[in-house]
N, C-alpha and C. Protein backbone atom coordinates (compact mmCIF):
# COMPACT_ATOMS: atom_id res chain seq x y z
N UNK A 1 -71.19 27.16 255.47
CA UNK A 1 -70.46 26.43 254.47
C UNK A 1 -69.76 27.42 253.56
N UNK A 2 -68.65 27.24 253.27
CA UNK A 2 -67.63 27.95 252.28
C UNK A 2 -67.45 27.05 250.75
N UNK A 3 -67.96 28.07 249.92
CA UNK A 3 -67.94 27.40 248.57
C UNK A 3 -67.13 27.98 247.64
N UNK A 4 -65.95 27.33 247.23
CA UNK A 4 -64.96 28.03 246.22
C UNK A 4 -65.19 26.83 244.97
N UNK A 5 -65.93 28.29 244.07
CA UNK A 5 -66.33 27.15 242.22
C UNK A 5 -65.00 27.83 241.56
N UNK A 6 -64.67 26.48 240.96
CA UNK A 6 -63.59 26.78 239.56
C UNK A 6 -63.81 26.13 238.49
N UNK A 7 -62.89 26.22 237.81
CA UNK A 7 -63.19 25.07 236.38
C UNK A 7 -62.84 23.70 236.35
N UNK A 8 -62.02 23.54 237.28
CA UNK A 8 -61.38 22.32 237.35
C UNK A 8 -62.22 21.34 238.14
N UNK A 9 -62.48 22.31 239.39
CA UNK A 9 -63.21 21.50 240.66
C UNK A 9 -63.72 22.81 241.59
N UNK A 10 -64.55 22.20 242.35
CA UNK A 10 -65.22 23.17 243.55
C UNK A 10 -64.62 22.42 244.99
N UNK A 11 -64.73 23.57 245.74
CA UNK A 11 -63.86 23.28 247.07
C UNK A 11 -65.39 23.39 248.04
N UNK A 12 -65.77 22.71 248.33
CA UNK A 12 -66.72 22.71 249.34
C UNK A 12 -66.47 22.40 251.00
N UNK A 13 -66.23 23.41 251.95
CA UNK A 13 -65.58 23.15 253.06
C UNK A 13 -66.68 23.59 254.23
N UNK A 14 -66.87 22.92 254.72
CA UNK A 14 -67.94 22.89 256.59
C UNK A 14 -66.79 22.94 257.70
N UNK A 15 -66.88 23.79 258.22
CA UNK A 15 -65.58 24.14 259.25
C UNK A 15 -66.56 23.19 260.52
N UNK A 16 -68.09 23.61 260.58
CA UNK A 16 -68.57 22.46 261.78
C UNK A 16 -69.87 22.69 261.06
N UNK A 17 -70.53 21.34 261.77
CA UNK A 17 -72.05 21.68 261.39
C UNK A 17 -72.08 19.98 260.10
N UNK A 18 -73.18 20.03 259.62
CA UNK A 18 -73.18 19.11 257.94
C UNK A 18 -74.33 19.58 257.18
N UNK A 19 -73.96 19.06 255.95
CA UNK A 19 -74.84 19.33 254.99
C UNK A 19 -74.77 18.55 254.04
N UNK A 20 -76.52 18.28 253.31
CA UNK A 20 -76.39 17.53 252.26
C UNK A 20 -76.08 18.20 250.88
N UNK A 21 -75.18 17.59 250.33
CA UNK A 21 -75.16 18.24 248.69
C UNK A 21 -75.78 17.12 247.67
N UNK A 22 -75.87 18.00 246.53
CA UNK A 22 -76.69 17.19 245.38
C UNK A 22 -75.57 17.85 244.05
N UNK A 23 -75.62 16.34 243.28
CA UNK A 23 -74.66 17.02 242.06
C UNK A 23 -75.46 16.74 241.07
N UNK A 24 -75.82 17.35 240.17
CA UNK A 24 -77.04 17.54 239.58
C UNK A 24 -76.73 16.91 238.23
N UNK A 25 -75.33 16.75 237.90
CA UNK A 25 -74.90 15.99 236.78
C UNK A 25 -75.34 14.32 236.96
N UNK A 26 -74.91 13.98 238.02
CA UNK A 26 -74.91 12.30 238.19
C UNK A 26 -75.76 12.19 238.90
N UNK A 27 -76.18 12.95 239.53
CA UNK A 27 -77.49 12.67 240.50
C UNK A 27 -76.86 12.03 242.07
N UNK A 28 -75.51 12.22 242.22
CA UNK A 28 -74.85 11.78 243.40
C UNK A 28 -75.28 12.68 244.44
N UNK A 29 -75.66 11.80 245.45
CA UNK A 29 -76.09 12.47 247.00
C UNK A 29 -75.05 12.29 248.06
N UNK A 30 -74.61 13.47 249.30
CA UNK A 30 -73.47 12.89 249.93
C UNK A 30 -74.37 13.75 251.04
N UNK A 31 -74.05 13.50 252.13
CA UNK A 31 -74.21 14.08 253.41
C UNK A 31 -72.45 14.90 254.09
N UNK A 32 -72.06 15.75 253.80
CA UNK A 32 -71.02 16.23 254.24
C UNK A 32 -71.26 16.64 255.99
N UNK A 33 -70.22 15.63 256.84
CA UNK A 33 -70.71 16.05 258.10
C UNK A 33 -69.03 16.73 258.23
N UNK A 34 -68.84 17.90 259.34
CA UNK A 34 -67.47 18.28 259.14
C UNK A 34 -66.35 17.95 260.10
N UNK A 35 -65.47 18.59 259.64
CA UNK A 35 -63.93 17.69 259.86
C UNK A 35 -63.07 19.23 259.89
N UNK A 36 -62.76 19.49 261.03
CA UNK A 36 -62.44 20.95 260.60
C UNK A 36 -60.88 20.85 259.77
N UNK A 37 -60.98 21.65 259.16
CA UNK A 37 -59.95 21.81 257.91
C UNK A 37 -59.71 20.62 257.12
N UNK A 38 -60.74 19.62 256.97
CA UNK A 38 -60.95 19.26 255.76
C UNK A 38 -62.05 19.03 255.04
N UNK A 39 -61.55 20.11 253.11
CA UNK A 39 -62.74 20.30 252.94
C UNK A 39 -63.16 19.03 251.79
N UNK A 40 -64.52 19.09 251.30
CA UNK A 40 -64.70 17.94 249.93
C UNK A 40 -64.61 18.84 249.16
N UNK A 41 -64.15 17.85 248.09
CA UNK A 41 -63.48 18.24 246.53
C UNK A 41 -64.88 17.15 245.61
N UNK A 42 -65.00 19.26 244.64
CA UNK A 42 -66.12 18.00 243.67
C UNK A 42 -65.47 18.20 242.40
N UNK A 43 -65.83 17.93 241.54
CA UNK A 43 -65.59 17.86 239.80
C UNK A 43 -66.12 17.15 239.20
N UNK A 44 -66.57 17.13 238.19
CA UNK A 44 -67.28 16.67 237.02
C UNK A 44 -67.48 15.05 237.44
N UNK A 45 -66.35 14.55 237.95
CA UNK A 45 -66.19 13.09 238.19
C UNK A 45 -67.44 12.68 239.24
N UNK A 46 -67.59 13.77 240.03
CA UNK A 46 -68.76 13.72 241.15
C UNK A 46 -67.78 13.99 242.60
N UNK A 47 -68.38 13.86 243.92
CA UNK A 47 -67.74 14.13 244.85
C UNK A 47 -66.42 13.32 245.37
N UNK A 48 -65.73 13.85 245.53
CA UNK A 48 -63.63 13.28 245.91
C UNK A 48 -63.88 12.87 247.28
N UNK A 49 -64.59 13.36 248.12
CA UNK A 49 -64.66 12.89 249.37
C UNK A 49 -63.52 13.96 250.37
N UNK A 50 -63.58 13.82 251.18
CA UNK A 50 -63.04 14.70 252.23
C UNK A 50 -61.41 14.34 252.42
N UNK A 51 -60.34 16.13 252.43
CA UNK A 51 -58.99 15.39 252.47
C UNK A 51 -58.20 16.15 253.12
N UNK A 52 -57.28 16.18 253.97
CA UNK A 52 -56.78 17.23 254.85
C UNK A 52 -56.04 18.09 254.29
N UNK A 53 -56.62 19.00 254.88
CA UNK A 53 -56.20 20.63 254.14
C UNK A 53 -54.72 20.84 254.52
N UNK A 54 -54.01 21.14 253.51
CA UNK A 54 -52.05 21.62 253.49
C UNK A 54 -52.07 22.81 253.54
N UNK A 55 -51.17 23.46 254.31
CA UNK A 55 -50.83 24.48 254.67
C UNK A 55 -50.92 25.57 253.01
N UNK A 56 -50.17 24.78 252.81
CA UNK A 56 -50.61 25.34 250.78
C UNK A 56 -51.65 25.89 250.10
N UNK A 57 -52.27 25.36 250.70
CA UNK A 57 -53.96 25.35 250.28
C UNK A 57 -54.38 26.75 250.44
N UNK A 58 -54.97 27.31 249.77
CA UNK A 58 -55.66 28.51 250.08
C UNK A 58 -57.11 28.52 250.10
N UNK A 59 -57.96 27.95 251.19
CA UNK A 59 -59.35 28.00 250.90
C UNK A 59 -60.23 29.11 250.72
N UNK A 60 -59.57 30.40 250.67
CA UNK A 60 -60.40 31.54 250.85
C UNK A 60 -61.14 31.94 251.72
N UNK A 61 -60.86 31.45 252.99
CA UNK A 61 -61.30 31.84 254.06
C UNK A 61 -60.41 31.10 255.87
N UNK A 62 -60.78 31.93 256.68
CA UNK A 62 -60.06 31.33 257.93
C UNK A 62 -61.09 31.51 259.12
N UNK A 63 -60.21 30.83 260.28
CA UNK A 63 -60.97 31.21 261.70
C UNK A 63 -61.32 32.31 261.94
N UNK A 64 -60.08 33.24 261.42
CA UNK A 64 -60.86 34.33 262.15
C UNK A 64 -62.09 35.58 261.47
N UNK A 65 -62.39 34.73 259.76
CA UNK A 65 -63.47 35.08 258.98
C UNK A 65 -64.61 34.31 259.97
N UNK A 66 -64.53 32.84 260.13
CA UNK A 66 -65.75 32.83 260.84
C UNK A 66 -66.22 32.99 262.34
N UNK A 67 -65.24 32.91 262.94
CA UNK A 67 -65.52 34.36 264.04
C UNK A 67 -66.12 35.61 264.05
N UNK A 68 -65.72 36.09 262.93
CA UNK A 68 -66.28 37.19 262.43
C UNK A 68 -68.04 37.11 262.29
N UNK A 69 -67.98 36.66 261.58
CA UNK A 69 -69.30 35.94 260.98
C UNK A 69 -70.15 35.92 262.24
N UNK A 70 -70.02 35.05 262.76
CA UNK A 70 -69.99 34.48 263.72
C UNK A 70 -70.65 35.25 265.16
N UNK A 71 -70.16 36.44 265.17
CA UNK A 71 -69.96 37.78 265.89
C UNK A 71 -71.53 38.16 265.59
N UNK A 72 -71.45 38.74 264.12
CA UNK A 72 -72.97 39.22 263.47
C UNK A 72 -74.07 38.60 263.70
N UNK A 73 -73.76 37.20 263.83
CA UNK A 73 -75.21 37.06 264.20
C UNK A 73 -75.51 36.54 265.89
N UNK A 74 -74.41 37.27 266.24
CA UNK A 74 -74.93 37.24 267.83
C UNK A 74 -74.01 35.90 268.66
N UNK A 75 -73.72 35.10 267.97
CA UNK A 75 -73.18 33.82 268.42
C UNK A 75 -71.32 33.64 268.17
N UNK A 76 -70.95 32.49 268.99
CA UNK A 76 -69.61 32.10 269.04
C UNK A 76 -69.05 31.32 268.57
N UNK A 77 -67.71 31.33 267.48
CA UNK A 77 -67.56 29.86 266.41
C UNK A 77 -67.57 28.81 267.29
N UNK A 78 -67.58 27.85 267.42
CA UNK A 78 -67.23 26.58 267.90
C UNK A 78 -65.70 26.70 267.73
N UNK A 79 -65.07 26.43 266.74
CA UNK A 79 -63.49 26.83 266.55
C UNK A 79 -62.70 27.78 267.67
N UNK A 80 -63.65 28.61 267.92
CA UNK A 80 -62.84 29.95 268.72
C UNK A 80 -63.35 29.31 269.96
N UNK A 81 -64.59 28.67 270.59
CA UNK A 81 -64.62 28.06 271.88
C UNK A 81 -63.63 26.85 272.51
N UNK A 82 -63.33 25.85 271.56
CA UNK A 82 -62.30 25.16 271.40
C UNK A 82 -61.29 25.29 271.73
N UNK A 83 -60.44 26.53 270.96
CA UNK A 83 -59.64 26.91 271.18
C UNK A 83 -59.14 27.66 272.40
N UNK A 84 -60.55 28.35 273.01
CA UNK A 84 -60.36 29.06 274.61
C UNK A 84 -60.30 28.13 275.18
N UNK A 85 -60.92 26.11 275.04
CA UNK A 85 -60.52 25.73 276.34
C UNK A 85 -59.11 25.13 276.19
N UNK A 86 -58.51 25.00 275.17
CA UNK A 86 -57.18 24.24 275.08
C UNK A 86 -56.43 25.38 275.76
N UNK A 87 -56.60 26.37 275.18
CA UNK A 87 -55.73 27.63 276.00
C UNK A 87 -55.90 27.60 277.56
N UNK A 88 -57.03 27.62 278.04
CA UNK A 88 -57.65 27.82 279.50
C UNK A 88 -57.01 25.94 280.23
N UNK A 89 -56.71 25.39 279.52
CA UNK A 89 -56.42 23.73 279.79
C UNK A 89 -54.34 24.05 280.27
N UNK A 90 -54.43 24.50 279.05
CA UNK A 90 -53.05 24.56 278.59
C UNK A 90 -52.08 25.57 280.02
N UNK A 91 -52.86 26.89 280.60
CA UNK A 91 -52.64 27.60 281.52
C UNK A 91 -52.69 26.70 282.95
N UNK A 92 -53.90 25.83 283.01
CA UNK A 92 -54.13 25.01 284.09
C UNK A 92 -52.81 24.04 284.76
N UNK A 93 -52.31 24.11 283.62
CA UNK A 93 -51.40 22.42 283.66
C UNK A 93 -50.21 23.47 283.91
């Protein structure tokens, strides 16, 4: 999970995988299951819910950070397997 805190709002983004969050102000519970490139938006109001990420957007991180990642502990993103079979699909045809 990728967590960008600000003042305004926090960017909470699951590229795959889910997780539960807790907002400790309202006591709101969400189960974030993921959606790749879109992340939930929280703020004071409590959680925004999940919204597709614009090219604009700068989440502070990319595919090929969690590839990276990814690498270290021995294993393969899901994102980057994906992507080998659309490629390996894409050559087929």
């Amino acid at each position: 999970m990728y967590l960008a805190a600000g003042r305004e709002a926090t960017t909470l983004c699951t590229c795959y995988g889910d997780v539960d969050v807790w907002n400790r102000r309202n006591g709101e519970r969400r189960r974030i299951i993921s959606g790749y490139h879109t992340p939930m938006m929280a703020n004071a109001g409590g959680l925004t819910g999940h919204m597709p990420m614009k090219k604009e957007m700068d989440m502070g991180h990319s595919d090929d950070e969690l590839a990276m990642l990814e690498k270290l502990v021995g294993r393969v993103s899901p994102i980057e397997l994906r992507q080998r079979q659309l490629q390996e699909a894409a050559e087929q045809a």
